[in-house]
Protein backbone atom coordinates (compact mmCIF):
# COMPACT_ATOMS: atom_id res chain seq x y z
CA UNK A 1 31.09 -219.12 -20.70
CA UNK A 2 27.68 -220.03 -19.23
CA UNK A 3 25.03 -218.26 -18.80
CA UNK A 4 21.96 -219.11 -16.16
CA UNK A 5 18.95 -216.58 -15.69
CA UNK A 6 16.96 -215.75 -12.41
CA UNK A 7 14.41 -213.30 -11.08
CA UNK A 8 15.49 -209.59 -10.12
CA UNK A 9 15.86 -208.86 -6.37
CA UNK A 10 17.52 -205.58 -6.77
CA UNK A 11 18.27 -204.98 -10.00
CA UNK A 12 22.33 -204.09 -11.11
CA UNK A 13 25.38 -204.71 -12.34
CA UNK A 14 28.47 -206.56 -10.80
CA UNK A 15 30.94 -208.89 -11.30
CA UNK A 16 33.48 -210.63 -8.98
CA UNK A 17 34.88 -213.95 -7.93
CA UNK A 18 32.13 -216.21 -6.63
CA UNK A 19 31.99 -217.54 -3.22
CA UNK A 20 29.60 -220.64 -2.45
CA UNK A 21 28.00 -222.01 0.43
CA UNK A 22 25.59 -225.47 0.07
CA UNK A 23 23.97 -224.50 2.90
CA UNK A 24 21.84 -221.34 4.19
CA UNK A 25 23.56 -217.97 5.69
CA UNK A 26 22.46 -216.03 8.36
CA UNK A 27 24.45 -212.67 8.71
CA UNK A 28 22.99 -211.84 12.09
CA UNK A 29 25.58 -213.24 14.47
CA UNK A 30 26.77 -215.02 11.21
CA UNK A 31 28.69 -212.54 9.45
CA UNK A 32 30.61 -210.45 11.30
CA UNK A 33 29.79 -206.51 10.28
CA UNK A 34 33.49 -205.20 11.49
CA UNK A 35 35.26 -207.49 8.86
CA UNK A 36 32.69 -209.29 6.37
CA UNK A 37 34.06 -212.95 7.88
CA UNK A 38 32.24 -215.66 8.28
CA UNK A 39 32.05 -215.84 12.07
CA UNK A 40 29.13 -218.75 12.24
CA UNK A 41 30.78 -222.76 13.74
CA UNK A 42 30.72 -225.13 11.80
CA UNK A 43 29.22 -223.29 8.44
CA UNK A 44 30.90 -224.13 5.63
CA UNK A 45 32.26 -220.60 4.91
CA UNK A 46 33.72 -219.75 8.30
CA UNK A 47 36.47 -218.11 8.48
CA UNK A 48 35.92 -216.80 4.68
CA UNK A 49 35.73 -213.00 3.84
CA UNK A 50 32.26 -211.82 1.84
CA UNK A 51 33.38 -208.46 0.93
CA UNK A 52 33.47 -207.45 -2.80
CA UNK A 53 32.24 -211.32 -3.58
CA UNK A 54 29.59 -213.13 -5.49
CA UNK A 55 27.85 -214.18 -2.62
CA UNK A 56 26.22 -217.84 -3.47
CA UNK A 57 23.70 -219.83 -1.17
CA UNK A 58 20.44 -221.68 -1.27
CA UNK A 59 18.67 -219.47 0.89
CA UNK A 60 19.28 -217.02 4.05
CA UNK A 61 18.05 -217.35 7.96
CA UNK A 62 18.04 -216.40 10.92
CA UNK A 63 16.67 -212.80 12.58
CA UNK A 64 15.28 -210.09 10.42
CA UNK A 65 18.08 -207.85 11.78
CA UNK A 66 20.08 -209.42 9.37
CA UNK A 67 19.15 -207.20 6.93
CA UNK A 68 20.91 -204.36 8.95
CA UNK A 69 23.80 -206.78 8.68
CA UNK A 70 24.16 -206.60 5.18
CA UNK A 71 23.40 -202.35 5.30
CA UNK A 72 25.92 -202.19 7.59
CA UNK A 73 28.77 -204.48 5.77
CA UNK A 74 27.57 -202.07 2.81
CA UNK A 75 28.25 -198.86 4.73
CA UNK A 76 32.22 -199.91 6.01
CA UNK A 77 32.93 -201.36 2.00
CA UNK A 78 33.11 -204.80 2.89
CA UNK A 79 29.38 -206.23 1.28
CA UNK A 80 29.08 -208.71 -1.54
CA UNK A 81 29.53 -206.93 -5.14
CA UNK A 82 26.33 -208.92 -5.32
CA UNK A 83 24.02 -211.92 -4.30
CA UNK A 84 23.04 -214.92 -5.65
CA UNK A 85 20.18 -216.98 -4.25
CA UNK A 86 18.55 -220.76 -4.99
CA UNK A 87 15.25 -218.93 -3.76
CA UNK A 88 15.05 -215.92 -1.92
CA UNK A 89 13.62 -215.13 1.71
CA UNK A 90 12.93 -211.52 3.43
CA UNK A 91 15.71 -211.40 5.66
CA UNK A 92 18.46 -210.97 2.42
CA UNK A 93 16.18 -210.03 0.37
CA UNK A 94 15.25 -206.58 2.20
CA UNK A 95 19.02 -206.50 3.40
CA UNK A 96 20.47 -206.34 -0.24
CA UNK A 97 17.74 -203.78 -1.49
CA UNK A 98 18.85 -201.45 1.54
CA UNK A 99 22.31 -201.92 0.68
CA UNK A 100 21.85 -201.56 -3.05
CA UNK A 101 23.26 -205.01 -3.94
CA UNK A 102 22.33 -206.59 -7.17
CA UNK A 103 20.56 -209.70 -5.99
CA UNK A 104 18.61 -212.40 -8.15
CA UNK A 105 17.00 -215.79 -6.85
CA UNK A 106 15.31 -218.88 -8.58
CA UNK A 107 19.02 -219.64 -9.66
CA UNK A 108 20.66 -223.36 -10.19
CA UNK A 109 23.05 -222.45 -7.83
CA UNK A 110 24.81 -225.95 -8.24
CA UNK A 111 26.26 -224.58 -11.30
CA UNK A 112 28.32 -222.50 -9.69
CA UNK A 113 31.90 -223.02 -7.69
CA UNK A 114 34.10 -221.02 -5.36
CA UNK A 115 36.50 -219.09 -8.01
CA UNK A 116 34.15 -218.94 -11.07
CA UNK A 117 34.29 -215.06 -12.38
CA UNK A 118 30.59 -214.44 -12.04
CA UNK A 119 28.68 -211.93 -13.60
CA UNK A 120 25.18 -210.69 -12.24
CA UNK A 121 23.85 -208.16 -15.03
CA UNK A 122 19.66 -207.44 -14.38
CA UNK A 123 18.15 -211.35 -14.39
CA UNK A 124 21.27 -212.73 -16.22
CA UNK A 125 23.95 -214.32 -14.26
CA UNK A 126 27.06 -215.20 -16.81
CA UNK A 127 30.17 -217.24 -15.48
CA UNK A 128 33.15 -217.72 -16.72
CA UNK A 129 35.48 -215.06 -18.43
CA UNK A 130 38.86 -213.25 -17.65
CA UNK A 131 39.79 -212.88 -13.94
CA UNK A 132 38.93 -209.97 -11.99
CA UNK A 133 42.04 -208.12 -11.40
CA UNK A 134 42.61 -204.17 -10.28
CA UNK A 135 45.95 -204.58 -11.27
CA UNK A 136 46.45 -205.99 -14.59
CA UNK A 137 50.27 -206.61 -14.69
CA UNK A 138 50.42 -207.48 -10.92
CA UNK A 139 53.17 -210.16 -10.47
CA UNK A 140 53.89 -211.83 -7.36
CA UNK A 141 57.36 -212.99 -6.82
CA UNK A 142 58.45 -215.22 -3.98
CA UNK A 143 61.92 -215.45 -3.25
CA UNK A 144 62.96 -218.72 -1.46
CA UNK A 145 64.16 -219.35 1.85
CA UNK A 146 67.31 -221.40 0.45
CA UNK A 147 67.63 -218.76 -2.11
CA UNK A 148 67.64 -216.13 -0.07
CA UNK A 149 70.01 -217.65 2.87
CA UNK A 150 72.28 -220.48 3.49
CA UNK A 151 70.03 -223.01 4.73
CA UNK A 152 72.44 -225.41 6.18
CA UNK A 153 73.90 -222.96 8.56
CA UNK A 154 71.64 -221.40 11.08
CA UNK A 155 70.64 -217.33 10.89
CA UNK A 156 72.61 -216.75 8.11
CA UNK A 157 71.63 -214.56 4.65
CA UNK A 158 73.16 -213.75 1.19
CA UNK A 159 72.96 -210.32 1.37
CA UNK A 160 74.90 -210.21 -2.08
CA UNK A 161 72.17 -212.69 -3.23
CA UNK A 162 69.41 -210.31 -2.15
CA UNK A 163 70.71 -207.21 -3.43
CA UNK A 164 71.15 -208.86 -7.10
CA UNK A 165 67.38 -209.62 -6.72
CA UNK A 166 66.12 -206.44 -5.50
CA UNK A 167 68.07 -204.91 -8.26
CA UNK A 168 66.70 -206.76 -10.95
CA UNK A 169 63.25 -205.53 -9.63
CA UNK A 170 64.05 -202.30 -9.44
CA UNK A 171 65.24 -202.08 -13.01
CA UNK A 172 62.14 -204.12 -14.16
CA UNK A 173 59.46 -201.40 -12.97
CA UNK A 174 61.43 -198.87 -13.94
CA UNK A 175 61.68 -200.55 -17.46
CA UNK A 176 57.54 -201.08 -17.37
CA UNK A 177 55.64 -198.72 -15.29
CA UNK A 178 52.53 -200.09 -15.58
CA UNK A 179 54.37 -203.43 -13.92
CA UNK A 180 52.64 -204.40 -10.29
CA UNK A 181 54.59 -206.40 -7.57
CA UNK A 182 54.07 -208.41 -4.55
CA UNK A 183 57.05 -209.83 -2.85
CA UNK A 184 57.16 -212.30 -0.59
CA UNK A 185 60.57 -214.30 0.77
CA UNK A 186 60.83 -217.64 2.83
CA UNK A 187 62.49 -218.02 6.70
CA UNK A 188 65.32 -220.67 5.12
CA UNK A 189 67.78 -220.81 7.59
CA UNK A 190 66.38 -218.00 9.80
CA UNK A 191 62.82 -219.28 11.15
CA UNK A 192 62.77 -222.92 9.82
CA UNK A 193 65.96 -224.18 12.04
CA UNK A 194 64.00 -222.61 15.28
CA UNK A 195 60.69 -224.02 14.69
CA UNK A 196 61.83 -227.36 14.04
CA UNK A 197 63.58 -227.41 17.28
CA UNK A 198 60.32 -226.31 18.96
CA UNK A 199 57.77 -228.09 16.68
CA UNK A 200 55.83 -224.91 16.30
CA UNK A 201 54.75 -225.95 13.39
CA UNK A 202 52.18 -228.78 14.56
CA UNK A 203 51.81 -226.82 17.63
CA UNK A 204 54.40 -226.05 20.15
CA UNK A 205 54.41 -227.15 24.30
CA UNK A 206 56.99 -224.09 25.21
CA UNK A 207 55.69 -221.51 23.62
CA UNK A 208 59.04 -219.48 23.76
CA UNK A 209 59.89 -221.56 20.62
CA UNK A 210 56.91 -219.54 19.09
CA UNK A 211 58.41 -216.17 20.23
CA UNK A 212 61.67 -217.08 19.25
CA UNK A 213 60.95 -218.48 15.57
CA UNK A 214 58.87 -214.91 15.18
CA UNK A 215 62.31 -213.12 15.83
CA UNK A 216 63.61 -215.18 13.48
CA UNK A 217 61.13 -214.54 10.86
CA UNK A 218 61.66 -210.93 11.69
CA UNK A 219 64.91 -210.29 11.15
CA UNK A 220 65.65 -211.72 8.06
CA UNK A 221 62.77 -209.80 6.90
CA UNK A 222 64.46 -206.67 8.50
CA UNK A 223 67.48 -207.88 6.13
CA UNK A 224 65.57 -208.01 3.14
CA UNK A 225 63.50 -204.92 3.51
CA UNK A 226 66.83 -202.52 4.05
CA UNK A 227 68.15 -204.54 0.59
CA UNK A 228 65.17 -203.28 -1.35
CA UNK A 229 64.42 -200.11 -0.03
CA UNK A 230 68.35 -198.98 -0.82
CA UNK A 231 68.21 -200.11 -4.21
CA UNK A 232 64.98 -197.94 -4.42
CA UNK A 233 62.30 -200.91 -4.51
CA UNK A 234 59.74 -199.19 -2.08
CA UNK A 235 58.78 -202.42 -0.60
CA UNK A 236 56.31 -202.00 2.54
CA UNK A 237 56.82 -205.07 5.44
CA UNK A 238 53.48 -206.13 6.41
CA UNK A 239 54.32 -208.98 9.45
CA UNK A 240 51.31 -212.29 8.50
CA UNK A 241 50.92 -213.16 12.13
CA UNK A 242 49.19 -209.39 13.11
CA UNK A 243 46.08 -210.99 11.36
CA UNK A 244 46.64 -214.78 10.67
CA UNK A 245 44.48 -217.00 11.68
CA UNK A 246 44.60 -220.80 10.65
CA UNK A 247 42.83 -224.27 11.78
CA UNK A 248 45.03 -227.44 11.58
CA UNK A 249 47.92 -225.70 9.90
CA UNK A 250 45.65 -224.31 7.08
CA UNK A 251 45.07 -220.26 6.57
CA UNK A 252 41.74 -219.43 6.98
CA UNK A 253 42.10 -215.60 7.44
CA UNK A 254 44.12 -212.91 6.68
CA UNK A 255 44.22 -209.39 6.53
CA UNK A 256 44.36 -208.15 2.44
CA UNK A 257 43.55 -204.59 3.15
CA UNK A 258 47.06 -203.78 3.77
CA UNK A 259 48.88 -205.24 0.69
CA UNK A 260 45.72 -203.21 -1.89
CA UNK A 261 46.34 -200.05 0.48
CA UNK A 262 49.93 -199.89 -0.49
CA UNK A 263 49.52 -201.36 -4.36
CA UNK A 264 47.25 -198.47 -4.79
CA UNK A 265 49.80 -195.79 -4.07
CA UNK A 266 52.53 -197.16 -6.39
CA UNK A 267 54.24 -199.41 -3.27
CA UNK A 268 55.21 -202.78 -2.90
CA UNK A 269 53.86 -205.41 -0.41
CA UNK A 270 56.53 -207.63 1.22
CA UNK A 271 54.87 -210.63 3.17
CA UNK A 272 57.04 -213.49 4.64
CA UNK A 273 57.12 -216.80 5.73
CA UNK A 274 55.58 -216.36 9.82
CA UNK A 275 54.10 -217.83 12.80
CA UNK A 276 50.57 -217.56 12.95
CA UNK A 277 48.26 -218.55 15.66
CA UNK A 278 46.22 -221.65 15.38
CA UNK A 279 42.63 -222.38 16.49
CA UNK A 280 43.16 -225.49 17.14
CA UNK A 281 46.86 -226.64 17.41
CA UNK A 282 47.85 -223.51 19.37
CA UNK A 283 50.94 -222.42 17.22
CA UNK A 284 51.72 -223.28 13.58
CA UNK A 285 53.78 -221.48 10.48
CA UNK A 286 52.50 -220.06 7.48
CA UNK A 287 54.42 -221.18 4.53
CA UNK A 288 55.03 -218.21 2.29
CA UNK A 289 53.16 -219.61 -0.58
CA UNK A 290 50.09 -220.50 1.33
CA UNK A 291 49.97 -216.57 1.74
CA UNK A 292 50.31 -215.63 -1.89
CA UNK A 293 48.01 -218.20 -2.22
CA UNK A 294 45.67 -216.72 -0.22
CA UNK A 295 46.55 -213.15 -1.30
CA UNK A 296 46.18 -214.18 -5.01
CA UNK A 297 42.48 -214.68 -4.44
CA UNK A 298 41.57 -211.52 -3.28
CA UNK A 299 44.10 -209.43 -5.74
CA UNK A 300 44.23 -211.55 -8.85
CA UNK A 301 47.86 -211.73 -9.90
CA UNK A 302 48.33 -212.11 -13.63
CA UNK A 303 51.61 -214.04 -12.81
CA UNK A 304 53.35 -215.99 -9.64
CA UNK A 305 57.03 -216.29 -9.97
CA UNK A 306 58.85 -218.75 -7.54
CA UNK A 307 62.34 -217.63 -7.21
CA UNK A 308 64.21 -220.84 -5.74
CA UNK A 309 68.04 -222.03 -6.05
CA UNK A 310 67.53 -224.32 -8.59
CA UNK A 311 66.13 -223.97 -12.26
CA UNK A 312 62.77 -225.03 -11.62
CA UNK A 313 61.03 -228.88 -10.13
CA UNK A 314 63.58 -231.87 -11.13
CA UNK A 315 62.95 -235.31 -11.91
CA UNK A 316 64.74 -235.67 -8.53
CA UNK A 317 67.11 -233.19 -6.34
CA UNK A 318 69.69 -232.04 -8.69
CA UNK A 319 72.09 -231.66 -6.06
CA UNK A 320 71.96 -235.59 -5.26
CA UNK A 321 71.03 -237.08 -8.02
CA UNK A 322 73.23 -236.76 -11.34
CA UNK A 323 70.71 -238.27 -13.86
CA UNK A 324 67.84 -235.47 -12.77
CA UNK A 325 65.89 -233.46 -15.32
CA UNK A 326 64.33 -230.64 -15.69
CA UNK A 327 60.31 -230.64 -15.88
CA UNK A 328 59.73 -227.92 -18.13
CA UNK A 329 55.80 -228.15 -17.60
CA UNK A 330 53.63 -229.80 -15.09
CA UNK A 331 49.82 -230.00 -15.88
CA UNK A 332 47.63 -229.47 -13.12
CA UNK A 333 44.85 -231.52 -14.27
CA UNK A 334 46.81 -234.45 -14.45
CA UNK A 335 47.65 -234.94 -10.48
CA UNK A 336 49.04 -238.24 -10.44
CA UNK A 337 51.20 -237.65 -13.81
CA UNK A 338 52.11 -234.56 -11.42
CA UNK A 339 53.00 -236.33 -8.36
CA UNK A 340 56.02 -238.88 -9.75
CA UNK A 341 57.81 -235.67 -10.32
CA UNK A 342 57.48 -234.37 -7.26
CA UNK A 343 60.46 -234.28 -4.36
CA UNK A 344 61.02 -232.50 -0.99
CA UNK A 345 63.68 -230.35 -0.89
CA UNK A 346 67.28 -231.32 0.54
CA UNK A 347 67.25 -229.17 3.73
CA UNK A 348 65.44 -228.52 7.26
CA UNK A 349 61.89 -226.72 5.86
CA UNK A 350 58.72 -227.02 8.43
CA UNK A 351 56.62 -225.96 5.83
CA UNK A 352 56.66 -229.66 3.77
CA UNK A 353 59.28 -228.40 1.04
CA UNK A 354 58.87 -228.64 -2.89
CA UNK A 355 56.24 -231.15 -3.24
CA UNK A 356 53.91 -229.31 -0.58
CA UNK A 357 54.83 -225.97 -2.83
CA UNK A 358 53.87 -227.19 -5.68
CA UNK A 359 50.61 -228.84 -4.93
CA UNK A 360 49.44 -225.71 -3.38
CA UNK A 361 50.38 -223.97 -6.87
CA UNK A 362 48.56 -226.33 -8.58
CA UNK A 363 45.10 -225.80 -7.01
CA UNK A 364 45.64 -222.69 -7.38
CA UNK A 365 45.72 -222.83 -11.06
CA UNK A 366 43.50 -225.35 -11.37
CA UNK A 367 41.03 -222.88 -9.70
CA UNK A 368 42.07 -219.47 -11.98
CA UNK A 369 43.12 -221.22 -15.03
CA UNK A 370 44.18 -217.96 -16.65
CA UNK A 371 47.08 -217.88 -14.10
CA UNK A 372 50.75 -218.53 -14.69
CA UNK A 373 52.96 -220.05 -12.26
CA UNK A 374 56.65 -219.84 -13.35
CA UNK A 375 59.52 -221.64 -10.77
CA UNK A 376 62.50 -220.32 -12.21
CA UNK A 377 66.55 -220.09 -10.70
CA UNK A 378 67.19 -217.14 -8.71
CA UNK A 379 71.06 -217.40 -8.48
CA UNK A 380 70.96 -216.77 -12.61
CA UNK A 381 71.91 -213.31 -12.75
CA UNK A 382 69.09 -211.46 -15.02
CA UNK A 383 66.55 -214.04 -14.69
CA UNK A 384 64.01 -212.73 -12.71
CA UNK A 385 64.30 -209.09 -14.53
CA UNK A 386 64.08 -210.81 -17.67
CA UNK A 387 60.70 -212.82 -16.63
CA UNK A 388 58.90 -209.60 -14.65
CA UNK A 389 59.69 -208.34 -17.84
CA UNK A 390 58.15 -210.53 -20.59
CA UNK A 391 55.04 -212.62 -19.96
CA UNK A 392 56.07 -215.02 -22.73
CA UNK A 393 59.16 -215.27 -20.98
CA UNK A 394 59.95 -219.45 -21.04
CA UNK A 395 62.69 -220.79 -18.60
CA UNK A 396 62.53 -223.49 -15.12
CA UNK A 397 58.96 -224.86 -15.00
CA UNK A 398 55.75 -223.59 -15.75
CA UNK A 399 52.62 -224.72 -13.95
CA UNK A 400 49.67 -224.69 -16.62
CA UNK A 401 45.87 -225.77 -16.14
C-alpha cells in the first residue's frame, strides 16, 4: 500500500474505487445531476459514472453553481464517496463541504490510477488494499452462447443443457447462503446468426436487422429465464439495451442500479448478450463479457466464471486440431506470452470470439488484481456447482495478474 498526505477540505472518512481525470472538471453542465455521468465532449471521463467514486482531478472549473451540482448529486445518492484534488479551487471546494464529502487537495495526484482502492481518512489518502465489494462472495457466471445453444443451426437452444446449469446453481446457494450471483448468457445461435446477416455489429444500413437481432436476443433470454426460475433460481431479466450506450463498439454506459437493487433483496441479475445503440456507428452489440466487465467495476465480484463448451482456452481449437492443449493459466502481465495462445472460436460470433474474450478478462484483472477469472466446461455435469462452491476450486483455465 501507499500512502500520500494532503490538506483537509472537508474533513472524513471514505473509501472506494478511484476514478481519474488529467484534466480539470466542471460539474455545471459537466456532470449531469440526474445520473452522476460525465456529460462534458471530449473530457476524458465522459460517459463515466461519479457516484460512490474517488473522484481524482487536478483542479475544478467552470460556474460557481457547480457547487449546487455536487449538493444536488449528494441529495439523489449518486456523489463521489469523496474528492481528491492536485490543488483546490472554490467552485468544488464549497460544493463538497455542502454535500459533506471528504475532500483533500495539495495531492500528487499522478500517483493515482482509475481502479486503485483509495482511501481518504482526515489528510491521509492510502491506496491500495482489498477491493471494495458489498457482496463478498458475489460470483458472476457467464454461460456461453455455444454452450447454451447449438451454434451451427440458427434459433436453436439446449434446453436440457440449461436446465443442468440452472440446477447446479440452485443447489450451490442453497448449499452456501451467504453465496452472491450474477448471471449472464451469450446470443450463440439466437442473435449472432441475425446480426451478422445485417452487420449490426459495426453499424447496420436497414435498421430492421437491429430490431430483429433484439428479438433474437430476447427470446433466448425468455428461454433461459423460465429454465431458472422453475428450478427455483430467482433470476431477474434486466434487457442491456434499455440503458446502453457505447462509442465505436465500446460500452461507455450502463445502468448498474438495477442488478444492486435486486442483489440486495436476495435475487439474481440475468444480463445478456444485446444490441445497444451507438453514438457513433448507429447500431452495435454488446458482447456479454464487456457487460460483466463493466458491471464488475461497479459491484466488485470476488470471482468471474466463464461457462463455455470446452474445458477452458486451448493451444488451438480442440475440435480441429488433435495435438491442442489445455492452458491451465494465462498471466495477464505477460500479454504477448498471452497472445500465442490465443484463438477465435470455430463458429459465426459478432462479438470477436475467444481471443476478444479473453483480452477483455485480462484487463480486467490486470486492473483488480485480487480477481479470479476461471473459464471452465459447462457440458461437465457438476462443474460449475462444484466451482460456485469452492474458491480454491482448480479446473479449465485460470486468468491470474
Amino acid at each position: 500500500m501507499r500512502r500520500l498526505h494532503g490538506r483537509v477540505i472537508f474533513r472524513g472518512k471514505a473509501r472506494g474505487l478511484a476514478l481519474v481525470s488529467p484534466t480539470a472538471i466542471g460539474f455545471l453542465g459537466g456532470v449531469d445531476p440526474e445520473t452522476g455521468i460525465v456529460i462534458e465532449r471530449g473530457h476524458p471521463l465522459y460517459g463515466q459514472c461519479v457516484a460512490g467514486r474517488v473522484l481524482v482531478f487536478p483542479t475544478g472549473k467552470g460556474s460557481t453553481v457547480g457547487s449546487y451540482t455536487l449538493y444536488r448529486l449528494s441529495k439523489r445518492g449518486l456523489a463521489p464517496a469523496a474528492i481528491i484534488n492536485a490543488r483546490s479551487e472554490a467552485i468544488v471546494a464549497v460544493g463538497a463541504i455542502m454535500a459533506g464529502i471528504p475532500m483533500v487537495d495539495l495531492v500528487d495526484i499522478s500517483q493515482i490510477t482509475t481502479g486503485d482502492v483509495v482511501e481518504v481518512d482526515g489528510e491521509d489518502v492510502v491506496i491500495g488494499g482489498e477491493r471494495v465489494t458489498e457482496y463478498p462472495r458475489l460470483v458472476f457466471v457467464k454461460l456461453g452462447g455455444s454452450l447454451i445453444t447449438d451454434k451451427d443451426v440458427e434459433a436453436t437452444a439446449r434446453p436440457d443443457v440449461i436446465r443442468r446449469l440452472a440446477e447446479e446453481m440452485r443447489r450451490a446457494l442453497d448449499e452456501h447462503p451467504d453465496l452472491r450471483l450474477l448471471v449472464g448468457h451469450g446470443s450463440g445461435s439466437f442473435g449472432h446468426v441475425v446480426a451478422q446477416r445485417y452487420q449490426v455489429q459495426s453499424g447496420c444500413s436497414d435498421w430492421h436487422g437491429y430490431a430483429l437481432t433484439s428479438a433474437a436476443a430476447t427470446r433466448l433470454n425468455r428461454i433461459v429465464t423460465d429454465a431458472f426460475l422453475d428450478a427455483g433460481v430467482p433470476v431477474v431479466s434486466i434487457q442491456p439495451s434499455a440503458s446502453a450506450r457505447c462509442r465505436e463498439g465500446e460500452l461507455i454506459d450502463l445502468a448498474v442500479h438495477p442488478a444492486q437493487e435486486v442483489l440486495k433483496h436476495g435475487l439474481v441479475p440475468l444480463v445478456y448478450g444485446d444490441v445497444a445503440l451507438d453514438e457513433v456507428w448507429g447500431t452495435t452489440i454488446i458482447s456479454t463479457e464487456a457487460i460483466l466487465v463493466y458491471l464488475a467495476r461497479a459491484l466488485g465480484p470476488q470471482r468471474i466464471l466463464l461457462m463455455g463448451e470446452v474445458e477452458g482456452v486451448f493451444s488451438a481449437d480442440p475440435r480441429r486440431d488433435p495435438d491442442a492443449h489445455l492452458i491451465p493459466v494465462i498471466n495477464a502481465s505477460r500479454v504477448e506470452e498471452a497472445e500465442r495462445v490465443l484463438g477465435g472460436s470455430h463458429a459465426v460470433d459478432v462479438t470477436g470470439g475467444m481471443r476478444s474474450k479473453v483480452h477483455l478478462m485480462m484487463d480486467l484483472v490486470r486492473e483488480f488484481p485480487d480477481l479470479r477469472v476461471r473459464l471452465l466446461s459447462g457440458l461437465q455435469a457438476g462443474l460449475l456447482e462444484r466451482a460456485l462452491g469452492d474458491p480454491e476450486f482448480r479446473a479449465g483455465t485460470l486468468i491470474t495478474a
